[in-house]
PDB file of N, CA and C in Angstrom:
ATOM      1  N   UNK A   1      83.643  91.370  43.391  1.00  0.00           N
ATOM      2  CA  UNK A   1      82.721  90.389  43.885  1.00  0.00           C
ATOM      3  C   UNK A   1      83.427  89.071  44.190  1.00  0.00           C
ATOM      4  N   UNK A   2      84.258  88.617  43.016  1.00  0.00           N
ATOM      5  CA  UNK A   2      85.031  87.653  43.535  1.00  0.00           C
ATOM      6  C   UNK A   2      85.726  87.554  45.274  1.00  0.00           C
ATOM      7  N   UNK A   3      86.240  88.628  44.858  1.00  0.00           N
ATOM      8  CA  UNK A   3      87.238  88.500  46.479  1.00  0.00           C
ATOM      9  C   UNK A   3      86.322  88.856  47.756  1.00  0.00           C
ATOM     10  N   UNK A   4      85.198  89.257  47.442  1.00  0.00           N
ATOM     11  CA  UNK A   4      84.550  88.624  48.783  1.00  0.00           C
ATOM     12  C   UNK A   4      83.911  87.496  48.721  1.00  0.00           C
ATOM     13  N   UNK A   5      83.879  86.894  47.779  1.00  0.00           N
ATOM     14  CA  UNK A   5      82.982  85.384  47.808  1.00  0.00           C
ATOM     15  C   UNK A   5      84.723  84.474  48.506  1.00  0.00           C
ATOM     16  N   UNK A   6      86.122  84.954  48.327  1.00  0.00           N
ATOM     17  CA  UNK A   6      87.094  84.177  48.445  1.00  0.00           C
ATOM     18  C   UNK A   6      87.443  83.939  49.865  1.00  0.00           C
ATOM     19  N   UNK A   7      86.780  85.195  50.605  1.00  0.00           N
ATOM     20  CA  UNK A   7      87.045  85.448  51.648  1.00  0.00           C
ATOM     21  C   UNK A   7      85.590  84.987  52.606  1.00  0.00           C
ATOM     22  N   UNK A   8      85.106  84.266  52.136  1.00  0.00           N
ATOM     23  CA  UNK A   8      83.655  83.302  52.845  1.00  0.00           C
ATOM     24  C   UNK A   8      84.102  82.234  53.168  1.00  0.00           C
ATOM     25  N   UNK A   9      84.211  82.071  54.344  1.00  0.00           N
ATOM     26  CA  UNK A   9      84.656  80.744  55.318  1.00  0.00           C
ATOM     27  C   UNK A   9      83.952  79.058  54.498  1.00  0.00           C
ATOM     28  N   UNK A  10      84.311  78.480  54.142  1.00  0.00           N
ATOM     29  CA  UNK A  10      83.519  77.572  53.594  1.00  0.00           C
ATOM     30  C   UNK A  10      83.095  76.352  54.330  1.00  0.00           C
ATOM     31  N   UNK A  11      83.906  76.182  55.883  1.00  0.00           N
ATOM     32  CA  UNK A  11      83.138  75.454  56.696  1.00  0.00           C
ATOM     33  C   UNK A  11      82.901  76.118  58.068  1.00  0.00           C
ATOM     34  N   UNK A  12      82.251  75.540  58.629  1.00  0.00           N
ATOM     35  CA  UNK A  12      81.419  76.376  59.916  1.00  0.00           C
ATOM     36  C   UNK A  12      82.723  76.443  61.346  1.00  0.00           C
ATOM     37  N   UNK A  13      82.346  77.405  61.985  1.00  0.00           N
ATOM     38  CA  UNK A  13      83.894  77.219  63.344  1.00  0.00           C
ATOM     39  C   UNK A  13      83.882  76.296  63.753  1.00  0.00           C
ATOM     40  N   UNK A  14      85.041  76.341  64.269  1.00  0.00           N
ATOM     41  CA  UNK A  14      84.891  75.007  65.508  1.00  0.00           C
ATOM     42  C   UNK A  14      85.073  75.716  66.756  1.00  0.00           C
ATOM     43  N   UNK A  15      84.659  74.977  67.811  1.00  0.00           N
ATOM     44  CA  UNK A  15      84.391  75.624  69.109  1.00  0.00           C
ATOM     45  C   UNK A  15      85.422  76.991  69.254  1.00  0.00           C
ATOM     46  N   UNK A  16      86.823  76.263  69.432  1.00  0.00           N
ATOM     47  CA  UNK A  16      87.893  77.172  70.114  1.00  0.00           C
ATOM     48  C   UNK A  16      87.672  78.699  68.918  1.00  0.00           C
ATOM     49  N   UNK A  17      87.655  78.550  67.642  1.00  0.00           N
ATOM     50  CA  UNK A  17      87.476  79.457  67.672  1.00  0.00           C
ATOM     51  C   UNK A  17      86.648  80.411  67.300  1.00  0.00           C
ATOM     52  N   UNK A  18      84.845  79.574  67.894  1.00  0.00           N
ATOM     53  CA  UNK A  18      84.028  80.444  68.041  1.00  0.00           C
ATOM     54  C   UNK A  18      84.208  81.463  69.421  1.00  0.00           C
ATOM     55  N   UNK A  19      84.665  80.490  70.377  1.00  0.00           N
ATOM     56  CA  UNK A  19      84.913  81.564  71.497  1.00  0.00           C
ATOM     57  C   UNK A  19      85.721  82.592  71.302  1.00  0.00           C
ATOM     58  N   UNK A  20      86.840  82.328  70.336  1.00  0.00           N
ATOM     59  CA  UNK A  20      87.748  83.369  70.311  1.00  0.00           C
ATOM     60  C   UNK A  20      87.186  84.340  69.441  1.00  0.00           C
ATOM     61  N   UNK A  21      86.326  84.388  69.002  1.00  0.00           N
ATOM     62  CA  UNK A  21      85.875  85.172  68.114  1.00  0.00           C
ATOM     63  C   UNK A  21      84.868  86.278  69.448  1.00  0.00           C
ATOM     64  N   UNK A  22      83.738  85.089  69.595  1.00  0.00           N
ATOM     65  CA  UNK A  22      82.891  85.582  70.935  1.00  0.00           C
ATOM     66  C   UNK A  22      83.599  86.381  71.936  1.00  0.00           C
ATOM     67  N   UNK A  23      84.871  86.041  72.514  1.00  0.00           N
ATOM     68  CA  UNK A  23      85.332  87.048  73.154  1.00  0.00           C
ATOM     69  C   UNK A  23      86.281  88.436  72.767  1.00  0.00           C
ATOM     70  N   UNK A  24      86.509  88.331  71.225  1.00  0.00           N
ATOM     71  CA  UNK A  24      87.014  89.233  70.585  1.00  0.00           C
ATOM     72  C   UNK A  24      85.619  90.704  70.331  1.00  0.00           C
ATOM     73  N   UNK A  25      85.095  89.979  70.295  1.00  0.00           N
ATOM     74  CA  UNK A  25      83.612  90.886  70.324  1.00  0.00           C
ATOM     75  C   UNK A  25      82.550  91.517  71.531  1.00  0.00           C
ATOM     76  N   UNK A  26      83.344  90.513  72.628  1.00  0.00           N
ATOM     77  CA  UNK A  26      82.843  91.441  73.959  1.00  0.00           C
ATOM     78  C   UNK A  26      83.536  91.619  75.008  1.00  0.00           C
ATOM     79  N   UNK A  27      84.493  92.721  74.913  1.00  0.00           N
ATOM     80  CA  UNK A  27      85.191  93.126  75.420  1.00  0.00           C
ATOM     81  C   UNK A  27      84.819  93.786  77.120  1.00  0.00           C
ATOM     82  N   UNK A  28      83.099  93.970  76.569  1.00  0.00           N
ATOM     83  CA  UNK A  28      83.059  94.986  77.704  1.00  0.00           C
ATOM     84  C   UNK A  28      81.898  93.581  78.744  1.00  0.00           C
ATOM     85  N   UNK A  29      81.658  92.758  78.460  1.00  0.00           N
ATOM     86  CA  UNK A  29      81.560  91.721  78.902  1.00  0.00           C
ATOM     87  C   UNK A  29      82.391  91.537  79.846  1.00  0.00           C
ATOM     88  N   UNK A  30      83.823  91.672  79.613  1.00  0.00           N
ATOM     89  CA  UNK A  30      84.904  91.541  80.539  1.00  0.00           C
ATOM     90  C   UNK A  30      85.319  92.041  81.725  1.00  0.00           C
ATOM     91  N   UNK A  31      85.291  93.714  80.983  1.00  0.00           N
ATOM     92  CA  UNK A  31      85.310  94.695  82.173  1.00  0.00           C
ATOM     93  C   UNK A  31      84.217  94.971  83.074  1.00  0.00           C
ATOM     94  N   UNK A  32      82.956  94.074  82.328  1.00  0.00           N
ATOM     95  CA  UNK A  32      81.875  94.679  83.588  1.00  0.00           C
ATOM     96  C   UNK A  32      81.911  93.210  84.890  1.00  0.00           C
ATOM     97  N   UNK A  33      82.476  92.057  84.213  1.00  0.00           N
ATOM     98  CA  UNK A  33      82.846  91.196  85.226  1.00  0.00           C
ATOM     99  C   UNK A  33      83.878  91.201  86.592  1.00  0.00           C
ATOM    100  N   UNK A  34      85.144  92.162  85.746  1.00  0.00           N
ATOM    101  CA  UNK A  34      86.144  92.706  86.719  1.00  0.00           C
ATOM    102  C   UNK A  34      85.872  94.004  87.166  1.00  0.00           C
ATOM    103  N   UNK A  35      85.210  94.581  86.739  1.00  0.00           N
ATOM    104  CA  UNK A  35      84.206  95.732  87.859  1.00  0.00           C
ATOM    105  C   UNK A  35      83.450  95.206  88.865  1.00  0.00           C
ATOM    106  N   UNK A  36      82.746  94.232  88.562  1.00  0.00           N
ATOM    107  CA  UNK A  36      81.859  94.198  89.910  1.00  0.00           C
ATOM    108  C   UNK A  36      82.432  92.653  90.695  1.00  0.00           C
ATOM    109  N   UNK A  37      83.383  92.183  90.002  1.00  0.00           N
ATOM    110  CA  UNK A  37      84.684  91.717  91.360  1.00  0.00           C
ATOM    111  C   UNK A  37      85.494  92.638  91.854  1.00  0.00           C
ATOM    112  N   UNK A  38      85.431  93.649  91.132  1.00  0.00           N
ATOM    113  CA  UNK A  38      86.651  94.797  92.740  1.00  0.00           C
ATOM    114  C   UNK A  38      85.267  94.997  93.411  1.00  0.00           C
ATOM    115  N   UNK A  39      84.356  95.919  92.926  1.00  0.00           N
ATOM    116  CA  UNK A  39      82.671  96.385  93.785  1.00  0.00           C
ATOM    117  C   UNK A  39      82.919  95.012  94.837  1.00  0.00           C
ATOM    118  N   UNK A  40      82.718  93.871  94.677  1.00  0.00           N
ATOM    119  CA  UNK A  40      82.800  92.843  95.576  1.00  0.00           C
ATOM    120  C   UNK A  40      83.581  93.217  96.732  1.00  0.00           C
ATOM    121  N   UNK A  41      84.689  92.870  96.064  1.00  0.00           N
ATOM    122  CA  UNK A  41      86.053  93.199  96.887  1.00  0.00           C
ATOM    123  C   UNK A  41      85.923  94.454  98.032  1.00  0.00           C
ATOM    124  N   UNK A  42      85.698  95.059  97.531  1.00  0.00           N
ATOM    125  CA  UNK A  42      85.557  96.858  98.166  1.00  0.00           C
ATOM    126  C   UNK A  42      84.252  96.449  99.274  1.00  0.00           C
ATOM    127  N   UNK A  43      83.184  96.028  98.921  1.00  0.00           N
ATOM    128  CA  UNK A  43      82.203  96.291  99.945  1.00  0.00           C
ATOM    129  C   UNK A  43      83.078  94.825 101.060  1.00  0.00           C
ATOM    130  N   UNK A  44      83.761  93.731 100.802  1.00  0.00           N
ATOM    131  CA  UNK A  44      84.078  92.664 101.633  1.00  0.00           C
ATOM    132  C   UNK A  44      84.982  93.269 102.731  1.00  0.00           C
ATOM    133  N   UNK A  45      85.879  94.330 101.898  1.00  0.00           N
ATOM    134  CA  UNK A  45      86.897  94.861 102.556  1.00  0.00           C
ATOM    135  C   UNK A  45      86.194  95.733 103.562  1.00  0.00           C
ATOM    136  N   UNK A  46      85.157  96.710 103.389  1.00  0.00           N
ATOM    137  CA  UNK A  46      84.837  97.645 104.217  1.00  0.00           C
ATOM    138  C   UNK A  46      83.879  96.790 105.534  1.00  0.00           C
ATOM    139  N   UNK A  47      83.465  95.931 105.052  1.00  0.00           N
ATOM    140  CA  UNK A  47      83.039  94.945 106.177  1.00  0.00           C
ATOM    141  C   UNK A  47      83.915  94.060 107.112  1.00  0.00           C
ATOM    142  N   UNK A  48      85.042  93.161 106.251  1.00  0.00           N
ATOM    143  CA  UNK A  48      85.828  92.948 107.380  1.00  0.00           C
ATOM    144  C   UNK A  48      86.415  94.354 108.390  1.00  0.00           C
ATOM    145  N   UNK A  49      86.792  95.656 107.560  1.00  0.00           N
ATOM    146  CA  UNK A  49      87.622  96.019 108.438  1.00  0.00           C
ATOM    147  C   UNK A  49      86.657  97.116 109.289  1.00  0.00           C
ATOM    148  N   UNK A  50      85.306  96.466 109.722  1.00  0.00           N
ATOM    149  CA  UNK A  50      84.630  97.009 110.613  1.00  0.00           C
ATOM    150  C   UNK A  50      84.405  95.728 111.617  1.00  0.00           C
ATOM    151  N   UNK A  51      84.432  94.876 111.039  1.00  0.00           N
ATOM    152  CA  UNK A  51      84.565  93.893 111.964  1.00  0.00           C
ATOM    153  C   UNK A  51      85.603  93.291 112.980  1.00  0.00           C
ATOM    154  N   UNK A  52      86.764  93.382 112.100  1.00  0.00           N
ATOM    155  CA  UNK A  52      88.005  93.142 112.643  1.00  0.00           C
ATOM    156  C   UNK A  52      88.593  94.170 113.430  1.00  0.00           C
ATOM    157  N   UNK A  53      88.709  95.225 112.757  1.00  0.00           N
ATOM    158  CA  UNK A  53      89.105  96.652 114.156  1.00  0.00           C
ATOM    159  C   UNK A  53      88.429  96.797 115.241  1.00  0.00           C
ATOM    160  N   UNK A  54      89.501  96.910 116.810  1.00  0.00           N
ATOM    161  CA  UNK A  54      88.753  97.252 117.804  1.00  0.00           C
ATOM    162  C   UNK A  54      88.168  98.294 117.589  1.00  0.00           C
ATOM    163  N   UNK A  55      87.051  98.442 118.937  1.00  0.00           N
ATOM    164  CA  UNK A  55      86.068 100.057 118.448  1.00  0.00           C
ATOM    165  C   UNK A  55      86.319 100.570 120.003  1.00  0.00           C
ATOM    166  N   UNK A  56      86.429 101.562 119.915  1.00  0.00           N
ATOM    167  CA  UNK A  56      86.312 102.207 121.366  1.00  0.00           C
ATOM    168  C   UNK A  56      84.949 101.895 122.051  1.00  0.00           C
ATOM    169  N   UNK A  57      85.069 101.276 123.273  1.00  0.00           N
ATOM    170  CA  UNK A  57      83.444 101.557 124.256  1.00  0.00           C
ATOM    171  C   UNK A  57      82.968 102.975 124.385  1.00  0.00           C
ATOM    172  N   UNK A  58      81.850 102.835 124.321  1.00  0.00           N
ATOM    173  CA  UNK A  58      81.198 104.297 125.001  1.00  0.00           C
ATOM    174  C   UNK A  58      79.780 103.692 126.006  1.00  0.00           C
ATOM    175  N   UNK A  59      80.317 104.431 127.422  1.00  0.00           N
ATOM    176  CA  UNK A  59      79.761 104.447 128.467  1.00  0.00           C
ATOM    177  C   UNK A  59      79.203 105.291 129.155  1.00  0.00           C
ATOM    178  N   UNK A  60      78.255 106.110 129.213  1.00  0.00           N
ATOM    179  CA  UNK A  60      77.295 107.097 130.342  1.00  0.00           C
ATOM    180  C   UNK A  60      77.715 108.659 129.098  1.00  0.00           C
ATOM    181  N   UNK A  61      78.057 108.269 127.856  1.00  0.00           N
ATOM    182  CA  UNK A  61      77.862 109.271 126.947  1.00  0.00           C
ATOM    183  C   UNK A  61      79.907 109.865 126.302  1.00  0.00           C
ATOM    184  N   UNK A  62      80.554 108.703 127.240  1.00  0.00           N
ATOM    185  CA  UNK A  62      82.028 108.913 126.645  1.00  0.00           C
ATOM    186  C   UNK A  62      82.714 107.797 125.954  1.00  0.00           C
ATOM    187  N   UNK A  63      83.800 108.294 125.911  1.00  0.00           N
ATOM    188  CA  UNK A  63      84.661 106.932 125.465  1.00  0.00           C
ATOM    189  C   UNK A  63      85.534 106.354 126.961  1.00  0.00           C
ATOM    190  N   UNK A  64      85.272 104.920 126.502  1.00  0.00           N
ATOM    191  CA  UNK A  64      86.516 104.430 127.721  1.00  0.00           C
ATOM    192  C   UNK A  64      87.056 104.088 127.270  1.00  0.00           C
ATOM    193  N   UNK A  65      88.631 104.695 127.348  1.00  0.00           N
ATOM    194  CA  UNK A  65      89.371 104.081 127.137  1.00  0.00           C
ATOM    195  C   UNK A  65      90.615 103.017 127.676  1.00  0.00           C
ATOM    196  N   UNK A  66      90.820 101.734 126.993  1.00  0.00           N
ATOM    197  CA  UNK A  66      91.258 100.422 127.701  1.00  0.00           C
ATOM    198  C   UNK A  66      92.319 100.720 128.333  1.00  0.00           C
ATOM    199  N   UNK A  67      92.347  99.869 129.619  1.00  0.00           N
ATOM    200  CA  UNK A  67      93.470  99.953 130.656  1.00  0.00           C
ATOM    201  C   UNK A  67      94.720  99.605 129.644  1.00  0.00           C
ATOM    202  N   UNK A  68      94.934  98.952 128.812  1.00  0.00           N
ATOM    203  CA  UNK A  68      96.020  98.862 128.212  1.00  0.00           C
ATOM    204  C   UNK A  68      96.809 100.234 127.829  1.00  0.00           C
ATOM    205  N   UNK A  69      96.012 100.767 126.953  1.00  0.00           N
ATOM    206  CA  UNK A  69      96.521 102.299 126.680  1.00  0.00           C
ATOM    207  C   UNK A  69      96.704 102.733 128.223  1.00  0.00           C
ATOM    208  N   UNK A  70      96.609 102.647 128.640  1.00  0.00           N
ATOM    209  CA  UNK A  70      96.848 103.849 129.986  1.00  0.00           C
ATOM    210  C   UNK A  70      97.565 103.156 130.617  1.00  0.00           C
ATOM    211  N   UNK A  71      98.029 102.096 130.896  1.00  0.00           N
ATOM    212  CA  UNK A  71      98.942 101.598 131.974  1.00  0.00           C
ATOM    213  C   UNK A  71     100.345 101.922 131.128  1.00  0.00           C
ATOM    214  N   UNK A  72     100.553 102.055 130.099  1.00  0.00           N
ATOM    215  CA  UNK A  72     102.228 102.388 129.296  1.00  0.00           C
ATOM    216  C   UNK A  72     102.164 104.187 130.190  1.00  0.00           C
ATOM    217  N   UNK A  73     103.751 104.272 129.719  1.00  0.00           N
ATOM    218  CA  UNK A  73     104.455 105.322 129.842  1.00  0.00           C
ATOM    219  C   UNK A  73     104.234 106.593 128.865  1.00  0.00           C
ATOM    220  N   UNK A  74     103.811 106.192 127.925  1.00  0.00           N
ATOM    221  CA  UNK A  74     103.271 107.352 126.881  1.00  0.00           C
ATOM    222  C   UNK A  74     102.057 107.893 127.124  1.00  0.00           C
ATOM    223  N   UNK A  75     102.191 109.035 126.396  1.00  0.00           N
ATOM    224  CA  UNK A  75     101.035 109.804 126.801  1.00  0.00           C
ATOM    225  C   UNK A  75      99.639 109.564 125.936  1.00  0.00           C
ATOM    226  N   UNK A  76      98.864 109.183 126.287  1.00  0.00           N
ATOM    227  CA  UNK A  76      97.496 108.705 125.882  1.00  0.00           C
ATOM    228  C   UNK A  76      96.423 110.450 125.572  1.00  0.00           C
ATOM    229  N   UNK A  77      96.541 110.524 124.280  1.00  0.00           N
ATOM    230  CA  UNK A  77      96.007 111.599 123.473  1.00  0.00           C
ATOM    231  C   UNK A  77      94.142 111.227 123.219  1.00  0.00           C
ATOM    232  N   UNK A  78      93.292 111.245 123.755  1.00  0.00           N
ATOM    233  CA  UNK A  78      92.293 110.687 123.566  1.00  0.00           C
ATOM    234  C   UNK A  78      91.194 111.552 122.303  1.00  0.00           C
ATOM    235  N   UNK A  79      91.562 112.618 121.742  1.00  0.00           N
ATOM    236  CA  UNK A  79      91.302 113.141 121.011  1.00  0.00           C
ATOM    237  C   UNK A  79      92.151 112.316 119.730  1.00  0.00           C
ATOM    238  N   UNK A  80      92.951 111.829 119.720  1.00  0.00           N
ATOM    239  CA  UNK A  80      93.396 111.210 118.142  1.00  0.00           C
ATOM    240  C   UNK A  80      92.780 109.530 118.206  1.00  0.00           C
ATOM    241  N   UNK A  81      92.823 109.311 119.414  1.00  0.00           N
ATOM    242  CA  UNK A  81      91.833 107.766 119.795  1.00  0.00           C
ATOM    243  C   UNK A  81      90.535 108.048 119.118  1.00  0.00           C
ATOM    244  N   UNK A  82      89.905 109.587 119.468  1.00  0.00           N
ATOM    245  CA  UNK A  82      88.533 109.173 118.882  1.00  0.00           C
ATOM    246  C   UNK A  82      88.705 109.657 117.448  1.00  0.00           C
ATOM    247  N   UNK A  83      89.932 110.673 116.700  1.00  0.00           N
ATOM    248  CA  UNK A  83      89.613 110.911 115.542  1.00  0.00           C
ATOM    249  C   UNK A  83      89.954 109.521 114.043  1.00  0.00           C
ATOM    250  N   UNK A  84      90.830 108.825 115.445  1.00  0.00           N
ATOM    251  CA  UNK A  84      91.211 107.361 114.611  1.00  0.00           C
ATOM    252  C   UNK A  84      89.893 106.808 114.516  1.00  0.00           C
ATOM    253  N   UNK A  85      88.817 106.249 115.545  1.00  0.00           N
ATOM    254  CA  UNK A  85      87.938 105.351 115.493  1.00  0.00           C
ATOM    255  C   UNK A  85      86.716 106.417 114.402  1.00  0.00           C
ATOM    256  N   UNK A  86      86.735 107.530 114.308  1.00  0.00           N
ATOM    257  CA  UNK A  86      86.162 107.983 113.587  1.00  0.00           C
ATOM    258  C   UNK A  86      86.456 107.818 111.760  1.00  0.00           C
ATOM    259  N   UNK A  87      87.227 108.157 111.970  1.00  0.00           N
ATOM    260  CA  UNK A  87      88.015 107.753 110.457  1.00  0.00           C
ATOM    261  C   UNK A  87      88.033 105.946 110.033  1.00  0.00           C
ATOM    262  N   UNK A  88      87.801 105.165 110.903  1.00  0.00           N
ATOM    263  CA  UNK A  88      87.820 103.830 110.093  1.00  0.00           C
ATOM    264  C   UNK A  88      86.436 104.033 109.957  1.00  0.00           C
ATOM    265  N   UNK A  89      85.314 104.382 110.596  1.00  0.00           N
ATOM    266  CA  UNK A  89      83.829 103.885 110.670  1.00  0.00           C
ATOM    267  C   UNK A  89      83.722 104.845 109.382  1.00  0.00           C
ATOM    268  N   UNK A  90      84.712 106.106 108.997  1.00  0.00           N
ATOM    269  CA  UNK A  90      83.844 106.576 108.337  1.00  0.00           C
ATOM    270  C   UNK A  90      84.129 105.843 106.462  1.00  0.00           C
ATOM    271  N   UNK A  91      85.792 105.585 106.474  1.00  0.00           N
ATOM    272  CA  UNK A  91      86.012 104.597 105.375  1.00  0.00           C
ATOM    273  C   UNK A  91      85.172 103.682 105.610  1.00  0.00           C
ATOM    274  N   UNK A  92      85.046 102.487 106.260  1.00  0.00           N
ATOM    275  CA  UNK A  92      84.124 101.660 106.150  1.00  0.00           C
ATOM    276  C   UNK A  92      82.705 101.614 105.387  1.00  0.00           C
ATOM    277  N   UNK A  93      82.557 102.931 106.245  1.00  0.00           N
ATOM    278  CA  UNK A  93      80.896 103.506 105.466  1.00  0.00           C
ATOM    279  C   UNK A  93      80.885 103.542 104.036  1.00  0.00           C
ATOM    280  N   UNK A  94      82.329 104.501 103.878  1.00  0.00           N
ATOM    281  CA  UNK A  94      82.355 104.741 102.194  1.00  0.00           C
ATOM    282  C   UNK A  94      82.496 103.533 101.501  1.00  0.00           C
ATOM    283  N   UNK A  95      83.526 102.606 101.880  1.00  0.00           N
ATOM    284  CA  UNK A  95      83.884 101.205 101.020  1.00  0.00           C
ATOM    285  C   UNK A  95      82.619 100.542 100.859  1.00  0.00           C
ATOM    286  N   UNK A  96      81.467 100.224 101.668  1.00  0.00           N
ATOM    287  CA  UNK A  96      80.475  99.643 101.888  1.00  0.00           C
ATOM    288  C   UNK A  96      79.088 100.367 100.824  1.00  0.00           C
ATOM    289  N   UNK A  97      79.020 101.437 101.654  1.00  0.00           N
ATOM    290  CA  UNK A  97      77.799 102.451 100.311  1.00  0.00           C
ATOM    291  C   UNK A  97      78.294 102.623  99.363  1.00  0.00           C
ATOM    292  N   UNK A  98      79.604 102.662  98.921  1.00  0.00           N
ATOM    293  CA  UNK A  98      79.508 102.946  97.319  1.00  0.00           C
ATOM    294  C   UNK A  98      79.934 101.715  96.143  1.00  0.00           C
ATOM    295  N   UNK A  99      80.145 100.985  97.399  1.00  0.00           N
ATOM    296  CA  UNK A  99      80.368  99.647  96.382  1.00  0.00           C
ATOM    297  C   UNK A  99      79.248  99.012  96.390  1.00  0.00           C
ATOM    298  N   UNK A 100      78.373  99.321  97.376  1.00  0.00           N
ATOM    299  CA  UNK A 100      77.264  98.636  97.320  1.00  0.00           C
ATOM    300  C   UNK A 100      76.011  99.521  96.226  1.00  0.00           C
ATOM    301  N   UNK A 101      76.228 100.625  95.525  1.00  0.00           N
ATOM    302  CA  UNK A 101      75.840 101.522  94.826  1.00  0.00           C
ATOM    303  C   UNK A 101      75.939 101.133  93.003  1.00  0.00           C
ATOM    304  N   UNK A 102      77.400 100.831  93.551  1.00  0.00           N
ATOM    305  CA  UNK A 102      78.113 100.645  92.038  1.00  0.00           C
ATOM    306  C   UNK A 102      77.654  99.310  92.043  1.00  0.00           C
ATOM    307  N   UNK A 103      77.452  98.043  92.616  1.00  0.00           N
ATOM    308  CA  UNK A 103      76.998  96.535  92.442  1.00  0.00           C
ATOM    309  C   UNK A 103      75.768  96.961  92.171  1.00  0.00           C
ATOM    310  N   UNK A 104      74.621  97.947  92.442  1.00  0.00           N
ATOM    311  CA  UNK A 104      73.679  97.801  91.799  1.00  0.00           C
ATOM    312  C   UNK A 104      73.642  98.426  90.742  1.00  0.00           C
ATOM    313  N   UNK A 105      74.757  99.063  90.683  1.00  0.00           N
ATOM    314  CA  UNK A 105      74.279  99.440  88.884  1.00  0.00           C
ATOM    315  C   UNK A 105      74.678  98.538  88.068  1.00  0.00           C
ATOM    316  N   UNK A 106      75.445  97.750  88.515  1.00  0.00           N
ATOM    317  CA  UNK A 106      76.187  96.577  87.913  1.00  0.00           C
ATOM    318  C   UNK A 106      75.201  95.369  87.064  1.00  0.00           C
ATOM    319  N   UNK A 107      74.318  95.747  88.633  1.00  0.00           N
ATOM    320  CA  UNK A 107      73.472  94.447  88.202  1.00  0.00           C
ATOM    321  C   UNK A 107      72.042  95.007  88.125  1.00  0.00           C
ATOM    322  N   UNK A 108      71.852  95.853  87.453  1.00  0.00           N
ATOM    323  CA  UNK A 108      70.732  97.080  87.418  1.00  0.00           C
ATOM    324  C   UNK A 108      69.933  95.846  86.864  1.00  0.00           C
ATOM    325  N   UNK A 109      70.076  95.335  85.482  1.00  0.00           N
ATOM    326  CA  UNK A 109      69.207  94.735  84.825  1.00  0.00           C
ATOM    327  C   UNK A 109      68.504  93.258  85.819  1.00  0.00           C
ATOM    328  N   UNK A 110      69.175  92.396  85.808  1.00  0.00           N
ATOM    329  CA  UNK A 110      69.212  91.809  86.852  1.00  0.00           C
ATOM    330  C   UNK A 110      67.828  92.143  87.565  1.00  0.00           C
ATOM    331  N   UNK A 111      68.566  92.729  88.442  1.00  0.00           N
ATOM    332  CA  UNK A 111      67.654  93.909  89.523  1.00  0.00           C
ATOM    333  C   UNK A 111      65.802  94.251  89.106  1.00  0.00           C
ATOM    334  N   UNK A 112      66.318  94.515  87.930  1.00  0.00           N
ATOM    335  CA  UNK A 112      64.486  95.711  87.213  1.00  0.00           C
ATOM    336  C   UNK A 112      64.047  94.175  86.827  1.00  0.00           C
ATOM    337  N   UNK A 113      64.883  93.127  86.257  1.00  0.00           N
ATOM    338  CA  UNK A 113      63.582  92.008  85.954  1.00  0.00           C
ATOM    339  C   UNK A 113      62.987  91.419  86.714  1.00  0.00           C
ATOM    340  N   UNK A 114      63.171  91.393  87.672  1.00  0.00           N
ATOM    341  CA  UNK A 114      63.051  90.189  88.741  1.00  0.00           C
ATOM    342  C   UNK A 114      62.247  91.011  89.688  1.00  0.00           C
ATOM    343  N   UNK A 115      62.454  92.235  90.053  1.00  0.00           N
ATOM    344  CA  UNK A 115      61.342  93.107  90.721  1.00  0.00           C
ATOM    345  C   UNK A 115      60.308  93.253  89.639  1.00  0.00           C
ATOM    346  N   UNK A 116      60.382  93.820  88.585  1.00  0.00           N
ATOM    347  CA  UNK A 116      59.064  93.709  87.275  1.00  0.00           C
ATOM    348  C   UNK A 116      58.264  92.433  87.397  1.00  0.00           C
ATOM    349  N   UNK A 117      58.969  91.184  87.189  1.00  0.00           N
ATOM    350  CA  UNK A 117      57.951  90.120  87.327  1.00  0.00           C
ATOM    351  C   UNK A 117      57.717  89.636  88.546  1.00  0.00           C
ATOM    352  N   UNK A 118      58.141  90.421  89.963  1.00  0.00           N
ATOM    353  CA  UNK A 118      57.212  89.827  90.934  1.00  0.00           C
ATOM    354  C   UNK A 118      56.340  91.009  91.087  1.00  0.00           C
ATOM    355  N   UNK A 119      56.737  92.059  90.428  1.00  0.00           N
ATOM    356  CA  UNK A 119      55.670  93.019  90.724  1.00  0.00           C
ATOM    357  C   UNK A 119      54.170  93.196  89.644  1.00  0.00           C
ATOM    358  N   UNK A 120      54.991  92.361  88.493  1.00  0.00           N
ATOM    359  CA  UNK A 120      53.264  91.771  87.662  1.00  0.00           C
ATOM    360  C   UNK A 120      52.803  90.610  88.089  1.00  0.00           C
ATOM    361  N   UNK A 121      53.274  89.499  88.660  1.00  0.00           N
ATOM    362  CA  UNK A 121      52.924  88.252  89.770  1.00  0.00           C
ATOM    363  C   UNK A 121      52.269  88.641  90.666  1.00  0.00           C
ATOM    364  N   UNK A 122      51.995  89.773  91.188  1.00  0.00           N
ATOM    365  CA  UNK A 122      50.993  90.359  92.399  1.00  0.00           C
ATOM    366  C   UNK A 122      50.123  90.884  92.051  1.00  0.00           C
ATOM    367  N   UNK A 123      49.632  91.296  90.611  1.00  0.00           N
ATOM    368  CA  UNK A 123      48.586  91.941  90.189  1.00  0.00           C
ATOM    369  C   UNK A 123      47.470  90.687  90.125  1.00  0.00           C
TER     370      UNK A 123
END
């Protein structure tokens, strides 16, 4: 009994190391902050790089493709033109829906209160 009465703090923390304590104890506090900054990251990324990549035109049901490509000496493959523009739209899609999937589970709670009380505010 003694040696746990010895081991009772006899004055109260001081800030620095209540936090250090506070963050010794929520660890996952942490990781759910740097989870849903990559989720961030990931859906920003799949948006710039739909924004920023050219896209092929499509005209009367094809692709046109730019006089640039066709005025060089190489041979212009228009089947890997469209399997390229296919393949960014379709990463894009993925970076975008599933980060935008995982941010709401992120922020699930968030989410259910704030729809709950506008959805008892309308009754």
């Amino acid at each position: 009994m003694t040696s746990f009465i010895s081991n009772v703090r006899k004055r109260p923390l001081s800030l620095n190391e209540g936090m250090a304590l506070s963050r010794k104890y929520q660890p996952c506090a942490r990781r759910r902050r740097i989870a849903a900054a990559l989720l961030w990251a990931a859906f920003s990324l799949g948006l710039v790089i739909d924004v920023c990549v050219p896209h092929l035109k499509v005209r009367d049901g094809g692709f046109v493709i730019p006089a640039t490509l066709t005025s060089g000496k190489t041979e212009v493959r228009p089947d890997q033109l469209v399997a390229r523009e296919k393949t960014i739209q379709l990463l894009c899609c993925l970076l975008t829906v599933t980060s935008t999937l995982g941010l709401g589970a992120c922020y699930r709670n968030a989410l259910s209160t704030s729809t709950q009380s506008r959805y008892s505010s309308n009754r």
